[in-house]
C-alpha atoms as a PDB file:
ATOM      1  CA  UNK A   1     119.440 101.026  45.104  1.00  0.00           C
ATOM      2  CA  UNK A   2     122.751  99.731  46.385  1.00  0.00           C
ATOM      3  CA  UNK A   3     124.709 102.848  45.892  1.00  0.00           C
ATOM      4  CA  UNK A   4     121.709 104.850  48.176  1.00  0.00           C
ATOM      5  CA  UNK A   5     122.079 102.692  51.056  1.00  0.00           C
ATOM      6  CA  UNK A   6     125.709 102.395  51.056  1.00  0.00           C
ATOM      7  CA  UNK A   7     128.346 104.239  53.370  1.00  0.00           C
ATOM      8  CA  UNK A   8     128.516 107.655  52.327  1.00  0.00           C
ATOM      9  CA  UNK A   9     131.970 107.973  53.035  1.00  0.00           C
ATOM     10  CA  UNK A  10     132.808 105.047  50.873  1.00  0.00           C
ATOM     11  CA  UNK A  11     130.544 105.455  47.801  1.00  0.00           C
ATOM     12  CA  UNK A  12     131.001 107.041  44.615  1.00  0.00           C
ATOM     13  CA  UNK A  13     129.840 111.274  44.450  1.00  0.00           C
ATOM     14  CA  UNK A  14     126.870 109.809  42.583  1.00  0.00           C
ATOM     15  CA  UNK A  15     125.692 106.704  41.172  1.00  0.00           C
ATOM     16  CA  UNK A  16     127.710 106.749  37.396  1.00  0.00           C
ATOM     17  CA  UNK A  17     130.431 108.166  38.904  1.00  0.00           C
ATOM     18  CA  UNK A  18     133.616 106.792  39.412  1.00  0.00           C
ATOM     19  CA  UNK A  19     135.236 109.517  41.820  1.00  0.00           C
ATOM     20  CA  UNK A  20     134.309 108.339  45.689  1.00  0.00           C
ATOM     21  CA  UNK A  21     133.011 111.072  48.188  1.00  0.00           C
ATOM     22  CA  UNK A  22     136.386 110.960  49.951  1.00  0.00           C
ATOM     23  CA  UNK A  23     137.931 111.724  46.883  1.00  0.00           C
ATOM     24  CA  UNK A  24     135.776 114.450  46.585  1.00  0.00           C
ATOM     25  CA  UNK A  25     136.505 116.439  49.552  1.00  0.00           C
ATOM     26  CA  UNK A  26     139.908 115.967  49.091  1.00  0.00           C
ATOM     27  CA  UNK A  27     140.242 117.938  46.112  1.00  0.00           C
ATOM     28  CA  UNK A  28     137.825 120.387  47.403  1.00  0.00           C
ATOM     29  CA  UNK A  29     140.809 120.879  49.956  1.00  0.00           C
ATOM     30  CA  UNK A  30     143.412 120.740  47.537  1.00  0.00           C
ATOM     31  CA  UNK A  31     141.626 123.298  45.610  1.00  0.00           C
ATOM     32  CA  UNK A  32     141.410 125.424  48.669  1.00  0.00           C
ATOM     33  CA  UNK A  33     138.600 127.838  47.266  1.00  0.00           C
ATOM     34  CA  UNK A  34     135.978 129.396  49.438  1.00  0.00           C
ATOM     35  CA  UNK A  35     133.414 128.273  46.991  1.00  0.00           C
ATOM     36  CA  UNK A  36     134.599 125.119  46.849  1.00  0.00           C
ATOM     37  CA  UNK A  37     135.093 124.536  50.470  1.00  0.00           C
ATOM     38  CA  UNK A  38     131.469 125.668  51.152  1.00  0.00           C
ATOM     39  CA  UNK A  39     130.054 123.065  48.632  1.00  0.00           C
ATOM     40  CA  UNK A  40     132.350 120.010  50.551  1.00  0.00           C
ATOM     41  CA  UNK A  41     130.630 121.434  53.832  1.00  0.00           C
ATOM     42  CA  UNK A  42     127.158 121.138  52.149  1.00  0.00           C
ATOM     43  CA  UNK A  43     127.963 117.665  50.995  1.00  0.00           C
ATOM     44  CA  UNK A  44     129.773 116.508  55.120  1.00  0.00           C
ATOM     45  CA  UNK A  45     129.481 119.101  57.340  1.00  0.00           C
ATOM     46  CA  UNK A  46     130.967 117.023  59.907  1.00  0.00           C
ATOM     47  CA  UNK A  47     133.866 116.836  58.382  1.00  0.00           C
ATOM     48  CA  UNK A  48     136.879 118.517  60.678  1.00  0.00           C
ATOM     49  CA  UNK A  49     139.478 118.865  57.950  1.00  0.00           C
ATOM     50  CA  UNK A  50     136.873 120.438  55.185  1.00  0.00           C
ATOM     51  CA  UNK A  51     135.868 123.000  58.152  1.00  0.00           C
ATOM     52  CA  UNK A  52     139.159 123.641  59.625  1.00  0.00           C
ATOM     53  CA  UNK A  53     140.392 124.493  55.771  1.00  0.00           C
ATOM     54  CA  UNK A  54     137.474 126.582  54.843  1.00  0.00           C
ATOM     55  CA  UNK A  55     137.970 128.734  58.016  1.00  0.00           C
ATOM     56  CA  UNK A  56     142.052 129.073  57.165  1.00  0.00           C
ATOM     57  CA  UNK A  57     140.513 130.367  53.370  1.00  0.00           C
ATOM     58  CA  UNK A  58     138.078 132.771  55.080  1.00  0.00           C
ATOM     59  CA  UNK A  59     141.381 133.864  57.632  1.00  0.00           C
ATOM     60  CA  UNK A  60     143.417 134.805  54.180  1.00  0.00           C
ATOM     61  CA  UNK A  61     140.288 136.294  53.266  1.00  0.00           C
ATOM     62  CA  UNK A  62     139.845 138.540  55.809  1.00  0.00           C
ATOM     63  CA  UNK A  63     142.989 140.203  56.356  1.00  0.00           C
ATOM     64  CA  UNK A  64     143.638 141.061  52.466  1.00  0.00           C
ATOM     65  CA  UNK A  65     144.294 144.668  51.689  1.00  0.00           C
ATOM     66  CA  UNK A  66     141.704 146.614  50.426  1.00  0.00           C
ATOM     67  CA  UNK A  67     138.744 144.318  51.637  1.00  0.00           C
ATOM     68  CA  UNK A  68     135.627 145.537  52.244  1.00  0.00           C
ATOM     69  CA  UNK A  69     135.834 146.077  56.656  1.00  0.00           C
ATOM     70  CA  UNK A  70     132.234 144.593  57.033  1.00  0.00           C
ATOM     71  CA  UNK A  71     133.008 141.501  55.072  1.00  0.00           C
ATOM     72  CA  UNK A  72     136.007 141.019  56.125  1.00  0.00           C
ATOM     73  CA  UNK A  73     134.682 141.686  59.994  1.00  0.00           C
ATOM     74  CA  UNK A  74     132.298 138.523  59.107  1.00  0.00           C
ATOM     75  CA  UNK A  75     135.192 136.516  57.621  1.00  0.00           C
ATOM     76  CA  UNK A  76     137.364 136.633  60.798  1.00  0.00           C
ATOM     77  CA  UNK A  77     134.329 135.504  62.724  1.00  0.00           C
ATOM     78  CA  UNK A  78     132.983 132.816  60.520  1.00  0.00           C
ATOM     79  CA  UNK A  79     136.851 131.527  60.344  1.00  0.00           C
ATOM     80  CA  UNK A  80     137.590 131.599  64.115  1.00  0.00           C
ATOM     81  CA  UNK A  81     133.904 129.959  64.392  1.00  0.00           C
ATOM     82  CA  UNK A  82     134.635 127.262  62.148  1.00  0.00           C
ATOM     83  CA  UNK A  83     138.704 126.410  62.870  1.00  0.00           C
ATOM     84  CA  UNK A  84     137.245 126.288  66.499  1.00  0.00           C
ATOM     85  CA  UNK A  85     134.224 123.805  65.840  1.00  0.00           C
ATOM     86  CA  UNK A  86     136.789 121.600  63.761  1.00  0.00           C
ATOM     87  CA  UNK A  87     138.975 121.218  66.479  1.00  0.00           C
ATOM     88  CA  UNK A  88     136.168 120.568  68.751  1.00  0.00           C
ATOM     89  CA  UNK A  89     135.116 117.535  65.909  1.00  0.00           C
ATOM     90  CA  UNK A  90     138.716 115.869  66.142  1.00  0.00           C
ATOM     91  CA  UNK A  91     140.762 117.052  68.557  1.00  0.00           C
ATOM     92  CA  UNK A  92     143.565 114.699  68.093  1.00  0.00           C
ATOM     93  CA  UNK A  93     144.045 115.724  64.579  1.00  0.00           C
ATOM     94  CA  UNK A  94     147.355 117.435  63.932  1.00  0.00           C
ATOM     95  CA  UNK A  95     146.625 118.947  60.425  1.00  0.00           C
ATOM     96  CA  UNK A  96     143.261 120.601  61.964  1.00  0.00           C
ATOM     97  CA  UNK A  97     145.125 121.565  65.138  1.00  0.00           C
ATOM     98  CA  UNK A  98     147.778 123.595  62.809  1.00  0.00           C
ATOM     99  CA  UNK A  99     145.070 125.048  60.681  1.00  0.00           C
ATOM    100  CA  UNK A 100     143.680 126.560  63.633  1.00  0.00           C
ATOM    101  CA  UNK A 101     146.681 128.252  65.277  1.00  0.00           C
ATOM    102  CA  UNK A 102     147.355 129.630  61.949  1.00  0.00           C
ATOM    103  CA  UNK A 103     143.927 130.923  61.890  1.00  0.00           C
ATOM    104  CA  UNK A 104     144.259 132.381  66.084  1.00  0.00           C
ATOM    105  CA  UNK A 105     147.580 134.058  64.849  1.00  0.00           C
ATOM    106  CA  UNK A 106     146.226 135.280  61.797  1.00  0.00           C
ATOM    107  CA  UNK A 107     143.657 137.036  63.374  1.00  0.00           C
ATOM    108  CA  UNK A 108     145.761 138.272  66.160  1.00  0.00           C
ATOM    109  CA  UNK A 109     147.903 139.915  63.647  1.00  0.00           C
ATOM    110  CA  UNK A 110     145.144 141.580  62.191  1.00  0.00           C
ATOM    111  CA  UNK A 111     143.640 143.148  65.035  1.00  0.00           C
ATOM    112  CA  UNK A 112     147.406 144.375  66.063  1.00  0.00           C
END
């Protein structure tokens, strides 16, 4: 009972864990997987720095060689969507501020 009324942020993943949600989603970041990235957004989808780092991901994504142009037409539009929103969740925050010029110039490049 404790552990389902307690902060989320604070609390263990589950109740026999010993890894903390915040833990978590940091090494969702750190693995830096789209799959991964997704699953941390499931989990706190308020969460600017999980956002802004999934839409970087989908940005590398998107302007790999030999992609398929309709997916990779929906990855530069799901990352500019998503760097955007994060930025719009914490504007102050530097590392979500870089991870969306990286995505802008990314993008830019690509359509050059």
């Amino acid at each position: 009972m404790e552990w389902s009324v307690s902060d989320r942020r604070s609390r263990m993943i589950s109740p026999f864990s010993q890894v903390t949600v915040s833990e978590w989603l940091e090494n969702r970041i750190k693995e830096g997987t789209v799959k991964r990235l997704r699953d941390a957004m499931e989990l706190d989808p308020a969460n600017a720095r999980v956002t802004a780092h999934l839409g970087r991901c989908l940005a590398d994504q998107a302007v790999k060689q030999g992609s398929d142009p309709d997916e990779a037409r929906r990855a530069r539009g799901e990352a500019d969507f998503l760097t955007s929103r994060a930025l719009k969740l914490a504007p102050d925050n530097d590392e979500v501020k870089k991870l969306r010029e990286d995505v802008v110039k990314l993008l830019e490049l690509k359509r050059n």
